[in-house]
Protein backbone atom coordinates (compact mmCIF):
# COMPACT_ATOMS: atom_id res chain seq x y z
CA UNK A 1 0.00 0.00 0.00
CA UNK A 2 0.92 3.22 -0.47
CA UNK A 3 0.01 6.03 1.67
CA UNK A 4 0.93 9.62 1.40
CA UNK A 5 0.94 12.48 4.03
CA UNK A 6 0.51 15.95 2.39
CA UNK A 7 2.05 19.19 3.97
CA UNK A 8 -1.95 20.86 3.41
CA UNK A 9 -5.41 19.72 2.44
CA UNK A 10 -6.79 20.44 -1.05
CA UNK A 11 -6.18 24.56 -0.49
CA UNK A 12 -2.46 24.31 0.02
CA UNK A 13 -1.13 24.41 -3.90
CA UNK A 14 1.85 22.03 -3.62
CA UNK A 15 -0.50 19.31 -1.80
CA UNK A 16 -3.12 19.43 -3.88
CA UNK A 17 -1.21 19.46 -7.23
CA UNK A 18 1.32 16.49 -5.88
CA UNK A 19 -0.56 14.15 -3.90
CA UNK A 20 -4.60 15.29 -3.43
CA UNK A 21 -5.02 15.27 -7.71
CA UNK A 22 -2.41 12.65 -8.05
CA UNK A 23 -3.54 9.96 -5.62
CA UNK A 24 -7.09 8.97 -7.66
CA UNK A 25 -4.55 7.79 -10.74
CA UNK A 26 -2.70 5.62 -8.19
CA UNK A 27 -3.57 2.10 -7.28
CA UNK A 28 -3.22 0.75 -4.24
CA UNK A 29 -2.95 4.67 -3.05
CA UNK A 30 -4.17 6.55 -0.38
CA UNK A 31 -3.84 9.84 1.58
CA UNK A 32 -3.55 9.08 5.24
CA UNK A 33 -1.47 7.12 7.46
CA UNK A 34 -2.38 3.68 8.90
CA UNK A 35 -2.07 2.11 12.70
CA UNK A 36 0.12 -0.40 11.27
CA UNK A 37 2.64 -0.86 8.40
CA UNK A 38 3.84 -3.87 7.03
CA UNK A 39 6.62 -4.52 5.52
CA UNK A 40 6.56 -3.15 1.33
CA UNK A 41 4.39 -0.15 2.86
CA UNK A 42 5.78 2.84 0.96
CA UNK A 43 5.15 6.06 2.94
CA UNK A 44 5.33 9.16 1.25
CA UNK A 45 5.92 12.57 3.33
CA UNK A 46 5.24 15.23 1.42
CA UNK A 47 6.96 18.45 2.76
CA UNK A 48 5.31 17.69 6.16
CA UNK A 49 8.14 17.37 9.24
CA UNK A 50 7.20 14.42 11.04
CA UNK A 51 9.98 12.36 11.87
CA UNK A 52 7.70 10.20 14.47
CA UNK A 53 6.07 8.60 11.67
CA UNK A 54 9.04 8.00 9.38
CA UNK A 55 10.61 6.44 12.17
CA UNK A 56 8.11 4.33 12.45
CA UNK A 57 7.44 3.16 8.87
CA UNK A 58 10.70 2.33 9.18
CA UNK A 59 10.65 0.61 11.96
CA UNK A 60 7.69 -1.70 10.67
CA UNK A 61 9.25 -2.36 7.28
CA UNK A 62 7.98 0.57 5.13
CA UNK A 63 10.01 2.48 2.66
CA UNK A 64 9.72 6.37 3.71
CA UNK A 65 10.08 9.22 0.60
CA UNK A 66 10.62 12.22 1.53
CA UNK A 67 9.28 14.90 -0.84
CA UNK A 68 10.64 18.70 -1.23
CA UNK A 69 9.23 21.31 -2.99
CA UNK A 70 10.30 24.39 -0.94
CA UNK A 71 13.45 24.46 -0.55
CA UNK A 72 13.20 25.01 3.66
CA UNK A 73 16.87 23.17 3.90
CA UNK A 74 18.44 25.45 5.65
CA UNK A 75 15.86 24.34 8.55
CA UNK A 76 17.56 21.74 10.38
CA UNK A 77 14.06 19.88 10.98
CA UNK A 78 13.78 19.41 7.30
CA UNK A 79 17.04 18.34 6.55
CA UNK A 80 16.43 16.12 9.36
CA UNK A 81 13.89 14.57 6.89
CA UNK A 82 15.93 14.33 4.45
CA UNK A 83 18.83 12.13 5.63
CA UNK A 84 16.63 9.87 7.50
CA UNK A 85 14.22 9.30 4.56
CA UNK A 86 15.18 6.11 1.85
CA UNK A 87 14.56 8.26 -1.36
CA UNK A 88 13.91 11.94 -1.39
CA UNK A 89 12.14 12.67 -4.45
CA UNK A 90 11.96 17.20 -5.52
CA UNK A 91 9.33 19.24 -7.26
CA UNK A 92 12.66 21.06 -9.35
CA UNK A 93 16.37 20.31 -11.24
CA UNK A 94 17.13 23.22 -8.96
CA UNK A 95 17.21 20.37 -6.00
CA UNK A 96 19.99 18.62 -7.55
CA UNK A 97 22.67 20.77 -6.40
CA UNK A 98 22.36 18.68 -3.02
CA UNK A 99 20.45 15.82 -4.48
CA UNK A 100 21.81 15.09 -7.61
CA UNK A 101 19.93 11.59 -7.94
CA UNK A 102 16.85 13.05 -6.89
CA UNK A 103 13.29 11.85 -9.02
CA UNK A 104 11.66 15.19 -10.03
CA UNK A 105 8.16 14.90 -9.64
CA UNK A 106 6.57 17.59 -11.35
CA UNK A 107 2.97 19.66 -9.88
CA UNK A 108 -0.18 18.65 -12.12
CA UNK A 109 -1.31 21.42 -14.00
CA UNK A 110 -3.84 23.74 -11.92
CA UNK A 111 -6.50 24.57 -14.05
CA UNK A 112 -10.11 24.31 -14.12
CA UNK A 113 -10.88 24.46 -17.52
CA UNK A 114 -11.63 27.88 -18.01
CA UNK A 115 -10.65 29.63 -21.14
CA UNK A 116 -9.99 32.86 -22.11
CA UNK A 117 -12.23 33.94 -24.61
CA UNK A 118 -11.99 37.57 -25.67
CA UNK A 119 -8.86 39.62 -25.78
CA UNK A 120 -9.05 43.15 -25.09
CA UNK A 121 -6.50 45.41 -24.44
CA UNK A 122 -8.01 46.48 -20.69
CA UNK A 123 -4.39 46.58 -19.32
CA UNK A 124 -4.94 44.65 -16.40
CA UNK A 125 -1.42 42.34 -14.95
CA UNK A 126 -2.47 39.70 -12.79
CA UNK A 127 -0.90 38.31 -10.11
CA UNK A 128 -1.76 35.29 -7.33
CA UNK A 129 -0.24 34.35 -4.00
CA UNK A 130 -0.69 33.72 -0.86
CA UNK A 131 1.86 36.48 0.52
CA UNK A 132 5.60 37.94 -0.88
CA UNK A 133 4.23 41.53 -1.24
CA UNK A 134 7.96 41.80 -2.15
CA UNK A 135 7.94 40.25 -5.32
CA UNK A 136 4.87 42.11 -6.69
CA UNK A 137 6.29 45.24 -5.32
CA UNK A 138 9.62 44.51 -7.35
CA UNK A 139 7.80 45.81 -11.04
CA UNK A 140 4.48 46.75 -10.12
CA UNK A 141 5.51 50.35 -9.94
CA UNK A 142 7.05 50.21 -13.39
CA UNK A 143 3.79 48.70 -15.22
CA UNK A 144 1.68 51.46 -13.57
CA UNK A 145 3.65 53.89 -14.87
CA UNK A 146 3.10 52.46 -18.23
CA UNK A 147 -0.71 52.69 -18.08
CA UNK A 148 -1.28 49.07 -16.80
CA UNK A 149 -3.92 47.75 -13.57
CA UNK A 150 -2.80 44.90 -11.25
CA UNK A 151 -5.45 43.06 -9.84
CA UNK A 152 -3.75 41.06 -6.83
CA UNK A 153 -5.28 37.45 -6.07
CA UNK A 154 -4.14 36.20 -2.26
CA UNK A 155 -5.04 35.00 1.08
CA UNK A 156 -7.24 36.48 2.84
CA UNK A 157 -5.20 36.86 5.67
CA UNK A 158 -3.41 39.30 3.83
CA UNK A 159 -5.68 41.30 1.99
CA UNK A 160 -4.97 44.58 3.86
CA UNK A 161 -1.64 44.95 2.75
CA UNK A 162 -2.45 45.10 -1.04
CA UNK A 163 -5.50 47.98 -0.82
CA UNK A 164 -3.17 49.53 -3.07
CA UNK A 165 -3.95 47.41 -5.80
CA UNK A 166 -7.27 45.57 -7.03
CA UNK A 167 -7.51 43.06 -4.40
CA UNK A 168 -9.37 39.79 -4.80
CA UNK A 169 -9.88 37.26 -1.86
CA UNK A 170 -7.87 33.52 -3.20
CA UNK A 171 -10.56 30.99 -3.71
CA UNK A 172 -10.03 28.05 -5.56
CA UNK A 173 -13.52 27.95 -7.23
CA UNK A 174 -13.07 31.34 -8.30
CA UNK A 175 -9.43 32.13 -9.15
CA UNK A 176 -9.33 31.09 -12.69
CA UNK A 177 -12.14 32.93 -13.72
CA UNK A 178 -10.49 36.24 -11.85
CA UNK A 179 -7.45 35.65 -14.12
CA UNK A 180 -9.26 35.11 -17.32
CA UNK A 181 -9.85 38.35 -16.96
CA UNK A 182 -6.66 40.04 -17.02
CA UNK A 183 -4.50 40.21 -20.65
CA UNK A 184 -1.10 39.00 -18.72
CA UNK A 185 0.25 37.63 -15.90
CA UNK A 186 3.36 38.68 -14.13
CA UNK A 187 5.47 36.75 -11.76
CA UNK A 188 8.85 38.29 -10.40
CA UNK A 189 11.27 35.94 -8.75
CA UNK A 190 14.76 36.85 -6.95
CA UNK A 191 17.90 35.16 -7.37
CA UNK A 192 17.78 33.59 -4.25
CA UNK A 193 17.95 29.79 -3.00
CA UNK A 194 14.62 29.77 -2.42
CA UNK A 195 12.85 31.37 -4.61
CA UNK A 196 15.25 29.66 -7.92
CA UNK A 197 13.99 26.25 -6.62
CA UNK A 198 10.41 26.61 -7.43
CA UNK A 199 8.26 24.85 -9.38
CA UNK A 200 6.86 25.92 -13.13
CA UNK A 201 2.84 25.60 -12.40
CA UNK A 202 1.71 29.21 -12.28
CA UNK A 203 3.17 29.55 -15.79
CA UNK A 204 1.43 27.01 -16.92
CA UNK A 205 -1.58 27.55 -15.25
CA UNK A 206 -1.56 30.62 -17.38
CA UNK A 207 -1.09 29.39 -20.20
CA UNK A 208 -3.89 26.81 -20.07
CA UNK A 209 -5.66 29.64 -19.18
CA UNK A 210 -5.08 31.43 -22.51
CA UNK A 211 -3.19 34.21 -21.00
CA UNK A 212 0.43 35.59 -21.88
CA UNK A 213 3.28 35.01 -18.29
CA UNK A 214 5.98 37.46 -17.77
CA UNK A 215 8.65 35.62 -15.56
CA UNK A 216 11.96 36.09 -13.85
CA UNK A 217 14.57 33.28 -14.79
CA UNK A 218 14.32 29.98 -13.07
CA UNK A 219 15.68 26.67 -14.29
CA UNK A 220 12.07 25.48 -14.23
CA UNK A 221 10.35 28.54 -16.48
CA UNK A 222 13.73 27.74 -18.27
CA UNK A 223 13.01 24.37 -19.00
CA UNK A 224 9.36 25.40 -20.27
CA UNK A 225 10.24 27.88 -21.88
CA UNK A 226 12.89 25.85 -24.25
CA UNK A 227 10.76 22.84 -23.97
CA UNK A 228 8.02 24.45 -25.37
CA UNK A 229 9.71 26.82 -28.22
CA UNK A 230 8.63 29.98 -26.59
CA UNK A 231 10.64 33.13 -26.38
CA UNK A 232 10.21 36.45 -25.13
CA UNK A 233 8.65 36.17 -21.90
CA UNK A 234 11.47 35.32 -19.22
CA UNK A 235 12.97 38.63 -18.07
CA UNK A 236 16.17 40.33 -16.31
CA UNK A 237 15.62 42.36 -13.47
CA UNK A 238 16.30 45.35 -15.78
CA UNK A 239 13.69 44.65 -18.41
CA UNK A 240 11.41 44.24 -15.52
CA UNK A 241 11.41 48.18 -15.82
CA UNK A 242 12.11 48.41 -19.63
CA UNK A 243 10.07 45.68 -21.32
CA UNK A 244 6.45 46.58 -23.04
CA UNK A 245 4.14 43.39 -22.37
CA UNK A 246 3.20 43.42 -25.61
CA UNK A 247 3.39 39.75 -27.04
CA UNK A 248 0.53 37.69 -27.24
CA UNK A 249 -0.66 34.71 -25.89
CA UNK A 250 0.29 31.29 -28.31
CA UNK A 251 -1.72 28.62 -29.05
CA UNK A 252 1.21 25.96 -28.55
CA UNK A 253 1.40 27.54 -24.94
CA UNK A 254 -1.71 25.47 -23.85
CA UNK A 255 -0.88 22.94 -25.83
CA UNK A 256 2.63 22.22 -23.46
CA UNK A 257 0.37 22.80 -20.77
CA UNK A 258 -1.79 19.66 -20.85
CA UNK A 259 0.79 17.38 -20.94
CA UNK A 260 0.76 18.21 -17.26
CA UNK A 261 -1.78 15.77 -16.39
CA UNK A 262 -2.44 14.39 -12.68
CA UNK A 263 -1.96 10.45 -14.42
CA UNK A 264 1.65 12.03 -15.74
CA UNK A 265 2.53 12.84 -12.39
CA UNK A 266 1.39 9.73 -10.85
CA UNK A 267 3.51 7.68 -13.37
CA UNK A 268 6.72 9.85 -12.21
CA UNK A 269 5.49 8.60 -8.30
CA UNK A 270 5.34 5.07 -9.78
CA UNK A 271 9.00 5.46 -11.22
CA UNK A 272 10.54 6.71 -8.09
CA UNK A 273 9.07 4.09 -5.62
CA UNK A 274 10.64 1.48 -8.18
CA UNK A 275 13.92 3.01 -7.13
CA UNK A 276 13.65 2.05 -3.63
């Protein structure tokens, strides 16, 4: 059996898109954590610090994977995890600086289906999280100078601190319809540790969406990016500032999207539990 225990419930974005989607196109798969293992258990943390119940998997004959998508290692409870765990699998290449062997498991694409329909040049940049003020703060400045809206999608919890922009409440029945109707998103990252070794889904998200994503370099837009054939849209910090927003949204952009299936992700589980 295998039995995963998610850092969040369907809300939390790395849960849902690595385990919650994922475990349905698993057999034998479930989230939750028995009274009992026996032995060819695999138990699969993701993210979560819990060392009581990776001890005992262990201890009961379970394999115990470890799953990072944040990269908290500079916590000592985390890399704790990490060196007690018999495979850690990582949501980025990024990881492989200290994992080199590591299984990337990539996020299933978060998308409800909604399409954008009609393009109109309403200006409006938009921009989801739960928190990092910072980052939208970083070239928000610069596109309302050049005539452009930001409508701001987070938690609620922090809400007050972006009444200077169009602020929406983050709802997962509602969010893709909110940025359907925007004509871009934006997403700055800095060239830090932690911010280099995130994942690629709002891109993609995006671009299922139908919309056009500005991004700062990481090596996962990176990878899209050349995967996919499309140029233009990863940015230096100086054309953060410089660069006009201009190109539109591509076909082919959705069409890289869907690969990103819950039963793709599911297979890359299947391929990392063979390596234990």
């Amino acid at each position: 059996m295998i039995y995963f225990l998610p850092w969040g419930d369907k809300n939390t974005a790395s849960s849902r898109l690595r385990v919650w989607n994922v475990v349905p196109h698993m057999k034998n798969a479930r989230v939750g954590v028995p009274e009992k293992y026996k032995k060819g258990d695999i138990l699969i943390i993701q993210k979560a610090v819990n060392i009581d119940e990776l001890l005992k998997a262990q201890s009961q004959g379970a394999k115990v994977i470890y799953d990072i998508d944040d990269n908290f290692l500079d916590k000592p409870e985390f890399a704790e995890m990490c060196r007690r765990a018999d495979l850690v699998t990582v949501g980025s290449y990024f990881f492989h600086k200290w994992f080199p062997d590591a299984p990337v498991i990539d996020d299933s694409l978060d998308w409800d289906g909604t399409i954008k329909k009609e393009y109109k040049d309403t200006k409006i940049v938009g921009w989801h999280g739960y928190g990092n003020l910072n980052y939208l703060q970083a070239f928000a400045h610069s596109l309302i100078n050049k005539g452009f809206s930001i409508k701001a999608i987070v938690g609620k919890q922090y809400m007050p601190y972006y009444k200077q922009y169009d602020v929406k409440e983050w709802n997962i029945q509602t969010i893709d319809k909110e940025l359907s109707e925007c004509d871009l998103l934006a997403f700055y990252l800095p060239d830090d540790e932690f911010s280099q070794a995130k994942g690629m889904n709002k891109l993609i998200k995006g671009w299922a969406i139908g919309l056009p994503v500005y991004v700062s370099y990481t090596q996962e837009y990176d990878r899209v990016m050349r995967e996919s054939g499309v140029t233009g849209f990863m940015l230096s910090e100086e054309m953060w500032h410089t660069n006009d927003f201009s190109k539109p949204w591509e076909p082919k952009m959705r069409e890289y999207a869907l690969q990103f299936t819950p039963e793709r992700t599911a297979k890359q589980w299947k391929d990392a539990i063979k390596r234990l």
